[in-house]
N, C-alpha and C. Protein backbone atom coordinates (compact mmCIF):
# COMPACT_ATOMS: atom_id res chain seq x y z
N UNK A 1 28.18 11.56 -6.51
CA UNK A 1 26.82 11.22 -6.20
C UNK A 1 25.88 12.30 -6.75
N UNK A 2 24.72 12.08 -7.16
CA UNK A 2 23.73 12.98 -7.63
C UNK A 2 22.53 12.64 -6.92
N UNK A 3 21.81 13.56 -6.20
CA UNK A 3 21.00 13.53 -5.44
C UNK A 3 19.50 13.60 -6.69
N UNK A 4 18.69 12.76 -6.75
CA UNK A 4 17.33 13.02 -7.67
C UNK A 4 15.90 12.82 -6.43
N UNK A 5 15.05 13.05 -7.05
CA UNK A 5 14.04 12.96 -6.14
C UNK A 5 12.82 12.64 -6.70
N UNK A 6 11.95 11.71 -6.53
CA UNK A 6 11.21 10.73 -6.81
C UNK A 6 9.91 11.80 -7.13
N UNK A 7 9.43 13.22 -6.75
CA UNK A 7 8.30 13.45 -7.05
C UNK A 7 9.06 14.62 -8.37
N UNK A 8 10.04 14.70 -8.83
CA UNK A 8 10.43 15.66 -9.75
C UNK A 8 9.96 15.23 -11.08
N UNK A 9 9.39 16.15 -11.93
CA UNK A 9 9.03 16.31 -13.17
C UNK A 9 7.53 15.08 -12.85
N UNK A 10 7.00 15.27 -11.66
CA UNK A 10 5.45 14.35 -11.74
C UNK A 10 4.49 15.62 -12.37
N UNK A 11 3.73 15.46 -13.65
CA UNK A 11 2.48 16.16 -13.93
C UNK A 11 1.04 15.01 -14.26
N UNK A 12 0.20 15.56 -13.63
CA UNK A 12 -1.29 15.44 -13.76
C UNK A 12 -1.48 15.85 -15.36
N UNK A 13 -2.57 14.39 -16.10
CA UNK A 13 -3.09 14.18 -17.15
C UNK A 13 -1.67 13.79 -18.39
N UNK A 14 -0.64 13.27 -17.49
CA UNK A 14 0.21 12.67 -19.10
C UNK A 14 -0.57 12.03 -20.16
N UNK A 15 -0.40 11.21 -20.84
CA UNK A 15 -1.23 10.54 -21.87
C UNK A 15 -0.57 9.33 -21.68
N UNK A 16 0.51 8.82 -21.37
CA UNK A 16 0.79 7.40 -21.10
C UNK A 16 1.73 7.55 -20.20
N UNK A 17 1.80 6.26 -19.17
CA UNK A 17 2.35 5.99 -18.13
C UNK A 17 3.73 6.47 -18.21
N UNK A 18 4.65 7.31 -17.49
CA UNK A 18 6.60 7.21 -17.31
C UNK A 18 6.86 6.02 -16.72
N UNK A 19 7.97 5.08 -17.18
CA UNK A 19 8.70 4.33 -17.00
C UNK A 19 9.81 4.64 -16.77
N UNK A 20 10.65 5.15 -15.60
CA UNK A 20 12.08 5.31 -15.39
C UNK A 20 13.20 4.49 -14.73
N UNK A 21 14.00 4.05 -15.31
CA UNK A 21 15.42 3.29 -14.46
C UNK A 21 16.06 4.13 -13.50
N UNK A 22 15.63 3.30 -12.54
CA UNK A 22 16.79 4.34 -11.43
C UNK A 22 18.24 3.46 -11.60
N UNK A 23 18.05 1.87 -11.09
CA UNK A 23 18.69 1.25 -10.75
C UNK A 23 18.69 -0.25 -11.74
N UNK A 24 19.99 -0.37 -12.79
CA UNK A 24 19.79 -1.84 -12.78
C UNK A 24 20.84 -2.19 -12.66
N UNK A 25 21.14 -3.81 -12.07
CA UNK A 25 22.44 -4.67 -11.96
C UNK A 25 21.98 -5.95 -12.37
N UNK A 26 22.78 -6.91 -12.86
CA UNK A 26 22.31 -8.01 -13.13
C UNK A 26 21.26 -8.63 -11.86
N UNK A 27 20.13 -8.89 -12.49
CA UNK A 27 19.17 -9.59 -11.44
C UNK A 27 18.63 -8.55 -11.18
N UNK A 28 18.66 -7.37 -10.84
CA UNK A 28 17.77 -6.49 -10.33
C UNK A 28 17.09 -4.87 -11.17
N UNK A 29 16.36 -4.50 -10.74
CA UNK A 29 16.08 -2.99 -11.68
C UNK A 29 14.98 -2.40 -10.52
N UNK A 30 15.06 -1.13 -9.97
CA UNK A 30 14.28 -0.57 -9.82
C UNK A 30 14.00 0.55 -10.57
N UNK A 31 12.66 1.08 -10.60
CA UNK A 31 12.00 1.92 -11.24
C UNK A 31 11.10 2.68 -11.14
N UNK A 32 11.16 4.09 -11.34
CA UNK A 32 10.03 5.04 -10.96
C UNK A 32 8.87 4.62 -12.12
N UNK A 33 7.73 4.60 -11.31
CA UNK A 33 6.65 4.87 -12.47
C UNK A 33 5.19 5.55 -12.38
N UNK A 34 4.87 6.67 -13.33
CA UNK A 34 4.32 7.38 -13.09
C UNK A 34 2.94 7.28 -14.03
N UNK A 35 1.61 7.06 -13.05
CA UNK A 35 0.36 6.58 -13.67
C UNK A 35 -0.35 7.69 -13.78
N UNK A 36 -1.25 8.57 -14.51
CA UNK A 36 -1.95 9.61 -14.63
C UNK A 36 -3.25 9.24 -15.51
N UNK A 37 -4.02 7.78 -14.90
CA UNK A 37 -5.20 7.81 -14.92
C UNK A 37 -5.27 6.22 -16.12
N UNK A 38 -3.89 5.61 -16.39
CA UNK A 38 -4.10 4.86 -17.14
C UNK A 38 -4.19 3.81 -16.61
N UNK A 39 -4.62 2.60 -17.09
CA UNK A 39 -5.29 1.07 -17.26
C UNK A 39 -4.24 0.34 -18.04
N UNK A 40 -4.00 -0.97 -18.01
CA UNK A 40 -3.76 -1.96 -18.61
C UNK A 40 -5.03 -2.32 -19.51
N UNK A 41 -4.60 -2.46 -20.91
CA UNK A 41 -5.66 -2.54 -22.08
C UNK A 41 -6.15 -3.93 -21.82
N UNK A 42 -7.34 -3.44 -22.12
CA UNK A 42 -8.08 -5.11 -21.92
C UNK A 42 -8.12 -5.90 -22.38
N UNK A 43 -8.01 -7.18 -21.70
CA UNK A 43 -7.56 -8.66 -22.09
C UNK A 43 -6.36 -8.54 -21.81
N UNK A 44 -5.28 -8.22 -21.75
CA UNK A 44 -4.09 -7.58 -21.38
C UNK A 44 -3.35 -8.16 -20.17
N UNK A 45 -2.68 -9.38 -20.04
CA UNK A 45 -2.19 -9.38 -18.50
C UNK A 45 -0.25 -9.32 -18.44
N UNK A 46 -0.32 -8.68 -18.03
CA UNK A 46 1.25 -8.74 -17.22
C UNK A 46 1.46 -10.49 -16.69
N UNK A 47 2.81 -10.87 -17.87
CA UNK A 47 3.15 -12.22 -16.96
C UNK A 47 4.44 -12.33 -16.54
N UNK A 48 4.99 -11.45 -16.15
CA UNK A 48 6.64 -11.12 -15.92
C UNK A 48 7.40 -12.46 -15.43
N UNK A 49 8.73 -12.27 -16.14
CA UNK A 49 9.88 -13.75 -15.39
C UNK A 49 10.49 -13.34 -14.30
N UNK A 50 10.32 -12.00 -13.74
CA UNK A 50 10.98 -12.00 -12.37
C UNK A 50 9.64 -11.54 -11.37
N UNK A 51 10.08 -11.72 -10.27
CA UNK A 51 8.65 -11.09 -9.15
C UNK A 51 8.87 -9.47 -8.73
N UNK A 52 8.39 -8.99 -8.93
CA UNK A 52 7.96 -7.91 -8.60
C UNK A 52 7.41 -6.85 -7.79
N UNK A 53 8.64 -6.11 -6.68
CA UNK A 53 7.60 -5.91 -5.43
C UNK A 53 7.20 -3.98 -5.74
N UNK A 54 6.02 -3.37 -5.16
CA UNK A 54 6.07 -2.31 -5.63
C UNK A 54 5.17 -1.77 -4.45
N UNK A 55 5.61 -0.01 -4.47
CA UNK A 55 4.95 0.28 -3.26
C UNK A 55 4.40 1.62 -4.19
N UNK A 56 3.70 2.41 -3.77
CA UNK A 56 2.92 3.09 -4.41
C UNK A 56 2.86 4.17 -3.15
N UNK A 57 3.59 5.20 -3.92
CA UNK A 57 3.81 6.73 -3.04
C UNK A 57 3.03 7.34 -3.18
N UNK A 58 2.47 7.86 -3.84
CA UNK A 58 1.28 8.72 -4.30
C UNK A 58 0.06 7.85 -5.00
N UNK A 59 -1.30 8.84 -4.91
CA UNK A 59 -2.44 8.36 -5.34
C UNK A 59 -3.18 7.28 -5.28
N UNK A 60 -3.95 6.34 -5.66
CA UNK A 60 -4.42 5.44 -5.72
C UNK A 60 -4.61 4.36 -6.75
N UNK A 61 -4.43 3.10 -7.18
CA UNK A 61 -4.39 2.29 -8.02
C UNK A 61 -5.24 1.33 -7.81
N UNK A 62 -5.86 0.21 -8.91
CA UNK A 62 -6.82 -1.24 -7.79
C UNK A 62 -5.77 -2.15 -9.29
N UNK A 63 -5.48 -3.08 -8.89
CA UNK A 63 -4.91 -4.23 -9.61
C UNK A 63 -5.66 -5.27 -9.62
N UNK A 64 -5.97 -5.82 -10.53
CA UNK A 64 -6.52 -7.03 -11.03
C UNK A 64 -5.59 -8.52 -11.23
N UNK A 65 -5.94 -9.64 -10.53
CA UNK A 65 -5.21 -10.44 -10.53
C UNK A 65 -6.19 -11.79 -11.40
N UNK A 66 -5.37 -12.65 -12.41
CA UNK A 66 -6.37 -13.27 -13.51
C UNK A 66 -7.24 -14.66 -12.60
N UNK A 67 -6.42 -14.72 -11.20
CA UNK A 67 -7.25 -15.77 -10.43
C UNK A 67 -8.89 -15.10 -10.19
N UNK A 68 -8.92 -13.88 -10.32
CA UNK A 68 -10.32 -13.19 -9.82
C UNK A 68 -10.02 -12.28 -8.43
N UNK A 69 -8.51 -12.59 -8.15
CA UNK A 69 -8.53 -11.38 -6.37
C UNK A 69 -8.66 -9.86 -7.54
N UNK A 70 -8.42 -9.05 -6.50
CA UNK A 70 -8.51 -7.43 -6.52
C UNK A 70 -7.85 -7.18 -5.46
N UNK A 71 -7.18 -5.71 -5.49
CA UNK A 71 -6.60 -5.35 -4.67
C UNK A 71 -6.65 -3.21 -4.89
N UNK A 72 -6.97 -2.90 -3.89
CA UNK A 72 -6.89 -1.25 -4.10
C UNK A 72 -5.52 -0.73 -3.06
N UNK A 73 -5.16 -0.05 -3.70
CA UNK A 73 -3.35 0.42 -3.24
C UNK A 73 -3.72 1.76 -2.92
N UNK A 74 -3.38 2.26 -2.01
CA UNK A 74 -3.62 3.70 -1.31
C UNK A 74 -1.88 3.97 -1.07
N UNK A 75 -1.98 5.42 -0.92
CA UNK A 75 -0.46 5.90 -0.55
C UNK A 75 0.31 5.05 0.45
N UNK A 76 1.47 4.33 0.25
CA UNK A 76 2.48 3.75 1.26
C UNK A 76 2.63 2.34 1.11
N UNK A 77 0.84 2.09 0.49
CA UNK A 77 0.50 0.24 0.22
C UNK A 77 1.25 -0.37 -0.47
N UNK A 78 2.32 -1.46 -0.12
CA UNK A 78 3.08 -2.14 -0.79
C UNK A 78 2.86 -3.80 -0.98
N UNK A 79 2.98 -4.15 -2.11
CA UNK A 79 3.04 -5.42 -2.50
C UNK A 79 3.69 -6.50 -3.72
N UNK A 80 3.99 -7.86 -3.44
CA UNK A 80 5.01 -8.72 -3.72
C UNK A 80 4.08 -9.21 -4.54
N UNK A 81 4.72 -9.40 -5.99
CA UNK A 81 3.86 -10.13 -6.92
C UNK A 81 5.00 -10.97 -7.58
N UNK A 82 4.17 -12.43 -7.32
CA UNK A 82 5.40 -13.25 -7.63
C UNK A 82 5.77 -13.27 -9.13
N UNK A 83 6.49 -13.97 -9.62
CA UNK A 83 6.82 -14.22 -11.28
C UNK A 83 5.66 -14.96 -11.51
N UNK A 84 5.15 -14.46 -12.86
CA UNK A 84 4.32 -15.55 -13.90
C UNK A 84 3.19 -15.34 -12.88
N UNK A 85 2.85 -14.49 -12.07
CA UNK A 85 1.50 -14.17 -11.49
C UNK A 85 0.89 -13.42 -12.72
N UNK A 86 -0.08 -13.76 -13.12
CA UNK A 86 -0.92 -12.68 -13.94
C UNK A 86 -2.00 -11.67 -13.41
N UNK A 87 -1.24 -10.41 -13.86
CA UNK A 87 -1.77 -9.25 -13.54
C UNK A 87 -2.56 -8.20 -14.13
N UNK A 88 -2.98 -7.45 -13.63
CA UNK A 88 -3.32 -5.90 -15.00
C UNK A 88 -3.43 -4.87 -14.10
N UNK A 89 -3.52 -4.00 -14.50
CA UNK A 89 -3.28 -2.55 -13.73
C UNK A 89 -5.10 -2.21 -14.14
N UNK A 90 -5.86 -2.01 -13.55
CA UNK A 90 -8.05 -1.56 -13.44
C UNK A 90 -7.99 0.01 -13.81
N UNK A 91 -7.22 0.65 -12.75
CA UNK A 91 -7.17 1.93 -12.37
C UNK A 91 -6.12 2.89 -11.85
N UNK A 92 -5.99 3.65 -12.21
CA UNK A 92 -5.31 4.90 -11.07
C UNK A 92 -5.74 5.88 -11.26
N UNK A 93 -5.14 6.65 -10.29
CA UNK A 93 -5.65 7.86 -10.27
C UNK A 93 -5.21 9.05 -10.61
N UNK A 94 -5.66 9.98 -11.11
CA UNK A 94 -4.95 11.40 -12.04
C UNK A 94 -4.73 12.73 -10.86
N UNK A 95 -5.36 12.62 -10.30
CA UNK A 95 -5.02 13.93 -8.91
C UNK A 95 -5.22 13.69 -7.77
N UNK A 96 -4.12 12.81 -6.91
CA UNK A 96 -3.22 12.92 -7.26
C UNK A 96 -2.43 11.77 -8.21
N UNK A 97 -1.73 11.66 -8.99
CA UNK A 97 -1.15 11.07 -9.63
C UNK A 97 -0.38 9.66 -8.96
N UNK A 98 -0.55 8.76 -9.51
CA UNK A 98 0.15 7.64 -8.98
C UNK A 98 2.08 7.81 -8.98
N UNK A 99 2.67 7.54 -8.17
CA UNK A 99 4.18 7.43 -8.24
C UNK A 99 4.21 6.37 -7.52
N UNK A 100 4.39 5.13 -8.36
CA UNK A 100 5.10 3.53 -7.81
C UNK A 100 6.94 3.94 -7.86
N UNK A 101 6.89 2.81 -6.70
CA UNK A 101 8.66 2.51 -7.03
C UNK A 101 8.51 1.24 -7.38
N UNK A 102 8.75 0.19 -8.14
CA UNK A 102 8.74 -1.20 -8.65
C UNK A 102 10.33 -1.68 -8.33
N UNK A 103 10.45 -3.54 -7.60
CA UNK A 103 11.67 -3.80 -8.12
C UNK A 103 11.23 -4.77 -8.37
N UNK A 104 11.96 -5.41 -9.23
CA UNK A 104 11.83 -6.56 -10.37
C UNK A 104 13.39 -7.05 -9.75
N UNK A 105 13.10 -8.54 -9.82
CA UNK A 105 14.06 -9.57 -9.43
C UNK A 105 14.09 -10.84 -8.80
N UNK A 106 14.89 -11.65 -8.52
CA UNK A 106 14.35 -12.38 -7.77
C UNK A 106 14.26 -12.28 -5.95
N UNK A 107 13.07 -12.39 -5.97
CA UNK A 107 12.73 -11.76 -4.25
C UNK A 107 11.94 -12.53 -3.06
N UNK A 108 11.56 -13.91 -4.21
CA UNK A 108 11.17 -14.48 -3.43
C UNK A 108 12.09 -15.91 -3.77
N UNK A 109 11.75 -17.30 -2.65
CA UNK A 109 12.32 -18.39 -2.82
C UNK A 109 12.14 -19.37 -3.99
């Protein structure tokens, strides 16, 4: 076993988002990911084939959903985004730095 820890190697002002695999098995993947102030480019939506649940450890984020909701994510705030929901990432925040855990799979019915 190797013990890792979810706030290791986090720095303030990267230039593009970390994407890390902790975990994949068929059907599933979780993943560290680390935001330091970036956006989803505009016009830009996330339409993923699996749903997606993600909780957000650090900092602050607001997500944009293409129906017109919004949503602002504070430390601990977790949420289920189904497949083929269209999304975009508005904001996060650089100090402190965003650290999501994401799992991708199927999670809902």
């Amino acid at each position: 076993m190797i013990v890792q820890n979810l706030f290791e190697g986090v720095f303030s002002g990267n230039e593009e988002e970390i994407f890390e695999e902790i975990i994949r098995t068929p059907g599933l993947l979780i993943e560290r990911i680390i935001s330091t102030g970036q956006s989803t480019p505009e016009g830009h939506w996330y339409d993923q084939e699996q749903d997606e649940w993600v909780i957000l450890i650090t900092g602050e984020a607001k997500l944009k959903f293409e129906n017109g909701d919004s949503v602002t994510l504070k430390s601990g705030d977790h949420l289920l985004i189904p497949a083929h929901f269209r999304h975009r990432v508005e904001s996060t925040s650089n100090d402190p730095p965003c650290i999501w855990l994401a799992v991708h799979g199927q999670l809902t019915h």
